[in-house]
C-alpha atoms as a PDB file:
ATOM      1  CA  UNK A   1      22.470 -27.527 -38.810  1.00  0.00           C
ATOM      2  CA  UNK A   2      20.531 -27.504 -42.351  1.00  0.00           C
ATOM      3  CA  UNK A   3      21.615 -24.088 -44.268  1.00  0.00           C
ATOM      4  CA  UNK A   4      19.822 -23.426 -47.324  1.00  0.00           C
ATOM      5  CA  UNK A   5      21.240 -20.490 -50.203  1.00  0.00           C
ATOM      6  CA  UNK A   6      17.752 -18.972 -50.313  1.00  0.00           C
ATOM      7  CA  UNK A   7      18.419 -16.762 -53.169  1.00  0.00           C
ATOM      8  CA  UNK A   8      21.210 -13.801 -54.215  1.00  0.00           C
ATOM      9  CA  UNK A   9      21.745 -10.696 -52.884  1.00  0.00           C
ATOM     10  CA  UNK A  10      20.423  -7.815 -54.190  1.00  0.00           C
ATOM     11  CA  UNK A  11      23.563  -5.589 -53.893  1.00  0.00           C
ATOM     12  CA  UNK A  12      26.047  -8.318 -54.635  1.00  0.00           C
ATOM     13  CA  UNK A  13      24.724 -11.043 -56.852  1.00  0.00           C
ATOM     14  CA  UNK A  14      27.655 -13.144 -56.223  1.00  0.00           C
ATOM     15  CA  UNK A  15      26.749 -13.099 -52.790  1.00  0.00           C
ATOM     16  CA  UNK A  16      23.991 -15.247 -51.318  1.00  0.00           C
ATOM     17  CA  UNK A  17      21.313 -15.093 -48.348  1.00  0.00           C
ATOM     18  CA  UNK A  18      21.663 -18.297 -46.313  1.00  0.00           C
ATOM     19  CA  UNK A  19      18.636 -19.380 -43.814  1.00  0.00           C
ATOM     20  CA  UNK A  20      19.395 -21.884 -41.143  1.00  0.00           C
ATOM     21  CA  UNK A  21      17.872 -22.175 -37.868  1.00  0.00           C
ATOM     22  CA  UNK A  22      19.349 -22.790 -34.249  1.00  0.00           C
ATOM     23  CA  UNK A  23      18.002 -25.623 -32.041  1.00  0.00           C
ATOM     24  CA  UNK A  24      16.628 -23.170 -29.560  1.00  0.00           C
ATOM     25  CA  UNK A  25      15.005 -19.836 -29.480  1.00  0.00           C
ATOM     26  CA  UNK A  26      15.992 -17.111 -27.709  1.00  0.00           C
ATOM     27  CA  UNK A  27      15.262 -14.792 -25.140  1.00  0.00           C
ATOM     28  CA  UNK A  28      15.006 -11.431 -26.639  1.00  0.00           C
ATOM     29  CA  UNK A  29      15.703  -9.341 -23.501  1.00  0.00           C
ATOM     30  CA  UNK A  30      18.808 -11.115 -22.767  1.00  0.00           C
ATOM     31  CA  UNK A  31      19.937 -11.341 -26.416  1.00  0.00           C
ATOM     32  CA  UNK A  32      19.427  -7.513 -27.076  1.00  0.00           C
ATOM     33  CA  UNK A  33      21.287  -6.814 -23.993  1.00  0.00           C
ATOM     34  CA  UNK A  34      24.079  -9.116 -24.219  1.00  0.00           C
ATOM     35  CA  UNK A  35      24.814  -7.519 -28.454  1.00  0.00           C
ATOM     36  CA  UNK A  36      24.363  -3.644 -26.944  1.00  0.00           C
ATOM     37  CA  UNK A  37      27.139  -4.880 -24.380  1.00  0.00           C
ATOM     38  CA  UNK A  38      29.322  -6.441 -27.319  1.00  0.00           C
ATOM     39  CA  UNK A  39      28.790  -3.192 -29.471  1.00  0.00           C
ATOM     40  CA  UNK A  40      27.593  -4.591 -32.627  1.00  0.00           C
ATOM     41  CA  UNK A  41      28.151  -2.795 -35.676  1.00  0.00           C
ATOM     42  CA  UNK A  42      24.618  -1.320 -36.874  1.00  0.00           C
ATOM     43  CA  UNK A  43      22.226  -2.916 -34.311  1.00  0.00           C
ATOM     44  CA  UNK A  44      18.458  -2.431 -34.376  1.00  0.00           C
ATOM     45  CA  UNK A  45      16.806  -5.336 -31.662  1.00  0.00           C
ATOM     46  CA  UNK A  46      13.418  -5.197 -30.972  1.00  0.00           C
ATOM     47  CA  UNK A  47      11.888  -7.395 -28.024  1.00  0.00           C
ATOM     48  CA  UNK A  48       8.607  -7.177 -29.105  1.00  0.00           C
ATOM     49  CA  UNK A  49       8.675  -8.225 -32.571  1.00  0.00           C
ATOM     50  CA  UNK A  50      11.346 -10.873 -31.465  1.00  0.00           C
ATOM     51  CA  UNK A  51      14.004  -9.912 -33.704  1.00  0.00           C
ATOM     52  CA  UNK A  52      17.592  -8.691 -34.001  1.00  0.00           C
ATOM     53  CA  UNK A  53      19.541  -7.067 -36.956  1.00  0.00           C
ATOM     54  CA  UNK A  54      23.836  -6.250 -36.599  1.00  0.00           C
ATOM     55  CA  UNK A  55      26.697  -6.481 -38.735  1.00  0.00           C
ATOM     56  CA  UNK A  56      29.308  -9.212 -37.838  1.00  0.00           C
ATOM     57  CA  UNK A  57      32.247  -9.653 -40.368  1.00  0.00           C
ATOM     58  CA  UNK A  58      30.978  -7.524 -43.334  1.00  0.00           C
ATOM     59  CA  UNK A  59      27.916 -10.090 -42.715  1.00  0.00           C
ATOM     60  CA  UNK A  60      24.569  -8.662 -42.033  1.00  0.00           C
ATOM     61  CA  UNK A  61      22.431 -10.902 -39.620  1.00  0.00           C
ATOM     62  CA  UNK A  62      19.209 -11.397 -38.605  1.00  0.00           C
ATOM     63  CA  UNK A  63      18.277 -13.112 -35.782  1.00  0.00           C
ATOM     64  CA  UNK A  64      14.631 -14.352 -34.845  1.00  0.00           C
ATOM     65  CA  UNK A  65      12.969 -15.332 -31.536  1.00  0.00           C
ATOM     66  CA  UNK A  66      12.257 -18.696 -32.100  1.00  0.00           C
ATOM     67  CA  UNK A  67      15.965 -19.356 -33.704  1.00  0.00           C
ATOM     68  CA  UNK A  68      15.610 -18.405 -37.445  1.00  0.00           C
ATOM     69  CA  UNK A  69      18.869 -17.416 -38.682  1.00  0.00           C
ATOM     70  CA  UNK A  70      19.315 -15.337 -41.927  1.00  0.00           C
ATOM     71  CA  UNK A  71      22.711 -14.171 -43.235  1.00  0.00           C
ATOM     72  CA  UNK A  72      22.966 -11.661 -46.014  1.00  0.00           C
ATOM     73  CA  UNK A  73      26.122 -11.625 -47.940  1.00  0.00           C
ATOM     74  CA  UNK A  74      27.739 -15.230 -47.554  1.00  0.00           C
ATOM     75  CA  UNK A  75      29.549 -16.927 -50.443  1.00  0.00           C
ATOM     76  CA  UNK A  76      28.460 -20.431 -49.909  1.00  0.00           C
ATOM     77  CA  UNK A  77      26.899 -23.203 -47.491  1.00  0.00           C
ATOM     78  CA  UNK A  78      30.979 -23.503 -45.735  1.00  0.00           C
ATOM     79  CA  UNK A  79      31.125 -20.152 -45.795  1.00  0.00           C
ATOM     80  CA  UNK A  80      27.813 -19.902 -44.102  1.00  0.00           C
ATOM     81  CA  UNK A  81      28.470 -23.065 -41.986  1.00  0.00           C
ATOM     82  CA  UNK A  82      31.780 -21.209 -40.300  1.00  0.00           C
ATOM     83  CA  UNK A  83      29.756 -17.700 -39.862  1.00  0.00           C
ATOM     84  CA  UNK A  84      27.277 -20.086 -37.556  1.00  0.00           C
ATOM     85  CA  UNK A  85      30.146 -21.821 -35.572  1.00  0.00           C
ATOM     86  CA  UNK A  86      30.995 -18.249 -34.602  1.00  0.00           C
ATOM     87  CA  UNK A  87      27.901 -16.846 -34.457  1.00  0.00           C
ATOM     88  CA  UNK A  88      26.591 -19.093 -31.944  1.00  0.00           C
ATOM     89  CA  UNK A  89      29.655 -18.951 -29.517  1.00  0.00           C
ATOM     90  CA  UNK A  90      28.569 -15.171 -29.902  1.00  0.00           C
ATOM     91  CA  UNK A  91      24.582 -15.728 -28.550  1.00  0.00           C
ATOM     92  CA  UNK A  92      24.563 -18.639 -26.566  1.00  0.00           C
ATOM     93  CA  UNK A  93      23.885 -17.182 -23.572  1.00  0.00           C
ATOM     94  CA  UNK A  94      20.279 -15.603 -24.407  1.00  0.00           C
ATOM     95  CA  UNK A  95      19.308 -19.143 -25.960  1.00  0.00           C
ATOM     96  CA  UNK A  96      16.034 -20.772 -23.563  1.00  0.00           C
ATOM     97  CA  UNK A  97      17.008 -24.033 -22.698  1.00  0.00           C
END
């Protein structure tokens, strides 16, 4: 999975925003569903504009219909790299195959 530092955070400049994308895109109904039934911390999902927003570790996420990843608040590619191991045992089940 390619992970690029895309620039530093606004409210911690020592902190970095890391893009990466997943192989597959998601389905937005079943994603949205399946984080309101694992109570995410701060959760806005929208179906029709294909994209989800929680807190997950003092990490805030965004996740985008067609896969895009963005994580706010990561300290470096491994750092980033271990948030997406996790991350994606978290939403597998809402990827489309």
């Amino acid at each position: 999975m390619d992970i690029r530092l895309a620039r530093p955070c606004v409210d911690d400049p020592t902190r970095y925003i890391a893009e990466s994308r997943f192989q597959h895109g998601f389905d937005m109904k079943a994603l949205c569903a399946h984080l309101r039934k694992c109570a995410m911390s701060d959760l806005k999902c929208s179906e029709s504009l294909g994209v989800a927003r929680f807190e997950l570790d003092d990490k805030q996420v965004m996740l985008y219909r067609n896969g895009r990843v963005d994580i706010r608040r990561t300290i470096d590619v491994d750092d980033a790299r271990q948030f997406l191991k996790k991350l994606e045992t978290i939403v597998t089940c809402a990827f489309v195959l």
